[in-house]
Protein backbone atom coordinates (compact mmCIF):
# COMPACT_ATOMS: atom_id res chain seq x y z
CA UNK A 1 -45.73 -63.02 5.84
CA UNK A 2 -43.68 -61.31 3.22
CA UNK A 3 -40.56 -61.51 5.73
CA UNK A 4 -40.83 -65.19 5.17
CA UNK A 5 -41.76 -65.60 1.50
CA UNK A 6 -39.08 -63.37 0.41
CA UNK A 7 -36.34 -65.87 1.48
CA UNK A 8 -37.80 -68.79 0.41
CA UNK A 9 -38.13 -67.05 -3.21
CA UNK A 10 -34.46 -66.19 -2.81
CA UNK A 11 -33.46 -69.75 -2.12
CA UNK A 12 -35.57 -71.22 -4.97
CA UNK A 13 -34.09 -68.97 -7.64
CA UNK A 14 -30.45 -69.84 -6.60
CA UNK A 15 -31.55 -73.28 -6.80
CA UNK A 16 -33.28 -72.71 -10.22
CA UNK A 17 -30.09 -70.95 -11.50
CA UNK A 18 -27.60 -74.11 -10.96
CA UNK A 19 -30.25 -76.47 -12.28
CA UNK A 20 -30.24 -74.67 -14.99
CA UNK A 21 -26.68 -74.49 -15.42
CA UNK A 22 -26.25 -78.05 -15.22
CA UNK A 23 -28.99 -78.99 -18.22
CA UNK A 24 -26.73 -79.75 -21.27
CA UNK A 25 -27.80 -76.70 -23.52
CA UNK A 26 -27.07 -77.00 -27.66
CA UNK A 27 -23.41 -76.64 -27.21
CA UNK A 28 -22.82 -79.16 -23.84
CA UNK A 29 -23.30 -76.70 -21.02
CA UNK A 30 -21.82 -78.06 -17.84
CA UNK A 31 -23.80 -81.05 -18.37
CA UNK A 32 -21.36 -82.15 -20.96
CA UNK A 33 -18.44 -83.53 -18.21
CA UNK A 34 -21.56 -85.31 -16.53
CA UNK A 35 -23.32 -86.97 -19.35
CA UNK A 36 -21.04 -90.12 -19.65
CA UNK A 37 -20.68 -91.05 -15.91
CA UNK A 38 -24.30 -90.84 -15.69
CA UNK A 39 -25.07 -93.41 -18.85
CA UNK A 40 -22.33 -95.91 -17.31
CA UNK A 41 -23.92 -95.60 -14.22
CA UNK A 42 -27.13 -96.02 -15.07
CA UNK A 43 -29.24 -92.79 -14.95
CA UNK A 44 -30.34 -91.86 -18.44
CA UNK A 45 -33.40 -89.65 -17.28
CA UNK A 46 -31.54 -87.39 -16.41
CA UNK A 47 -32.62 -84.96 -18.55
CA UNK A 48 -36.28 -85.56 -18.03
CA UNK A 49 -35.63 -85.36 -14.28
CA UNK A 50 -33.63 -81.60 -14.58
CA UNK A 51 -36.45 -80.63 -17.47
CA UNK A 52 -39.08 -81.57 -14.72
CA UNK A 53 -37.59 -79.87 -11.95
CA UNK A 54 -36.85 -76.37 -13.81
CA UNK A 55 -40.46 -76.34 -14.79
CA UNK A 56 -41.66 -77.14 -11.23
CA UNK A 57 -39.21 -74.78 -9.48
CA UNK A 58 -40.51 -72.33 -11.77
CA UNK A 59 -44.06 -72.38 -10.99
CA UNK A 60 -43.65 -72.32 -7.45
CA UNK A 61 -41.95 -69.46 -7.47
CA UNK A 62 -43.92 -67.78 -9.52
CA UNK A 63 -46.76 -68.56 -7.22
CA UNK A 64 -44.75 -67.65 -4.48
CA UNK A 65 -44.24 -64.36 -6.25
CA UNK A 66 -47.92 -63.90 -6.65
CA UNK A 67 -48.62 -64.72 -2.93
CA UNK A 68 -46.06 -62.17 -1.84
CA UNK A 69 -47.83 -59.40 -3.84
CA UNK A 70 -51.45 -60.36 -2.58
CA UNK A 71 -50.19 -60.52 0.84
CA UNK A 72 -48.15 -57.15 0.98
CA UNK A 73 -50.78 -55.17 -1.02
CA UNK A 74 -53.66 -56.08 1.96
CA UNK A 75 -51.09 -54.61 4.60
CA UNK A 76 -50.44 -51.81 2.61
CA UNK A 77 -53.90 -51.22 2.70
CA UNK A 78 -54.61 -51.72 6.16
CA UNK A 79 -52.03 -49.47 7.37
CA UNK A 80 -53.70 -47.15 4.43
CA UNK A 81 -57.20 -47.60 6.26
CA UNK A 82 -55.88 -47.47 9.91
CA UNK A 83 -54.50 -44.00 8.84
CA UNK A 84 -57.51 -42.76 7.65
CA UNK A 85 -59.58 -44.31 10.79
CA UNK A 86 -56.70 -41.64 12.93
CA UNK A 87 -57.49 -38.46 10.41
CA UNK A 88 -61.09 -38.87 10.73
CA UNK A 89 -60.79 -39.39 14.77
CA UNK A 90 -57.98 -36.08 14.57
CA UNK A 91 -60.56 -34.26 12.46
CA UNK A 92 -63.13 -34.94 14.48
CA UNK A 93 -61.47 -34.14 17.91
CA UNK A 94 -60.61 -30.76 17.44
CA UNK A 95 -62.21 -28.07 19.83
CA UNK A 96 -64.97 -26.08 18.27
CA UNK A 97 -63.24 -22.62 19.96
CA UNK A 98 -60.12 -22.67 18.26
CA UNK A 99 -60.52 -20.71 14.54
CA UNK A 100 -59.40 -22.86 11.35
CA UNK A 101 -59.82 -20.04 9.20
CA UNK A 102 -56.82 -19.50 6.37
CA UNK A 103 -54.96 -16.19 6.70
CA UNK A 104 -55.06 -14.12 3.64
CA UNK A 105 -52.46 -14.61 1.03
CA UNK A 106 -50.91 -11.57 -0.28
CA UNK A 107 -50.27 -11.67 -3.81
CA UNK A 108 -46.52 -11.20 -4.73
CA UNK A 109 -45.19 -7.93 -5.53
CA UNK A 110 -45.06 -7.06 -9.40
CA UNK A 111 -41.82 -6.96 -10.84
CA UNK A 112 -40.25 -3.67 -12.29
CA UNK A 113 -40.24 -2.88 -16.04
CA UNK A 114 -37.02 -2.55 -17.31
């Protein structure tokens, strides 16, 4: 799932990104060359219509976001559980004849006084 999700994420912030280049910021922004051609021909919402499309691009890709986290943390912790299930069955299959028992440590050798 997160193979898919990922690109889609990627997509939707590039589109976010030139939207958001294109909204006419305090000092013109790119919108600036566009803003007259669109009054003569007719399209004054323009604005309202790039406003309305940041926001929405936004949430949905901050949902997205969200879904991609939910979704990779329960694999992660299947594959965490389905490793466990193995130790437990490795544990429990070894033979009762072979000795498990630590060999002795040796404690390290004191250095010489100087």
């Amino acid at each position: 799932m997160t193979s898919i999700l990922v690109p889609i994420i990627v997509i939707l912030a590039i589109v976010l990104i030139a939207i958001v280049l294109i909204q006419k910021s305090k000092g013109g922004g790119l919108a600036a060359g566009f803003q007259s051609s669109n009054q003569i021909m007719g399209a004054p919402k323009t604005a309202d219509f790039l406003e309305k499309a940041t926001w929405t691009l936004m949430s949905v890709i901050a949902v997205l976001c969200i879904l991609c986290t939910v979704t990779t943390h329960k694999s992660v912790a299947e594959q965490g559980s389905v490793l466990q299930d193995g130790a437990v069955e490795s544990a429990m299959s070894t033979p009762e004849n072979v000795e498990t028992e630590a060999a002795p440590v040796e404690a390290p050798a004191e250095a010489p006084a100087n």
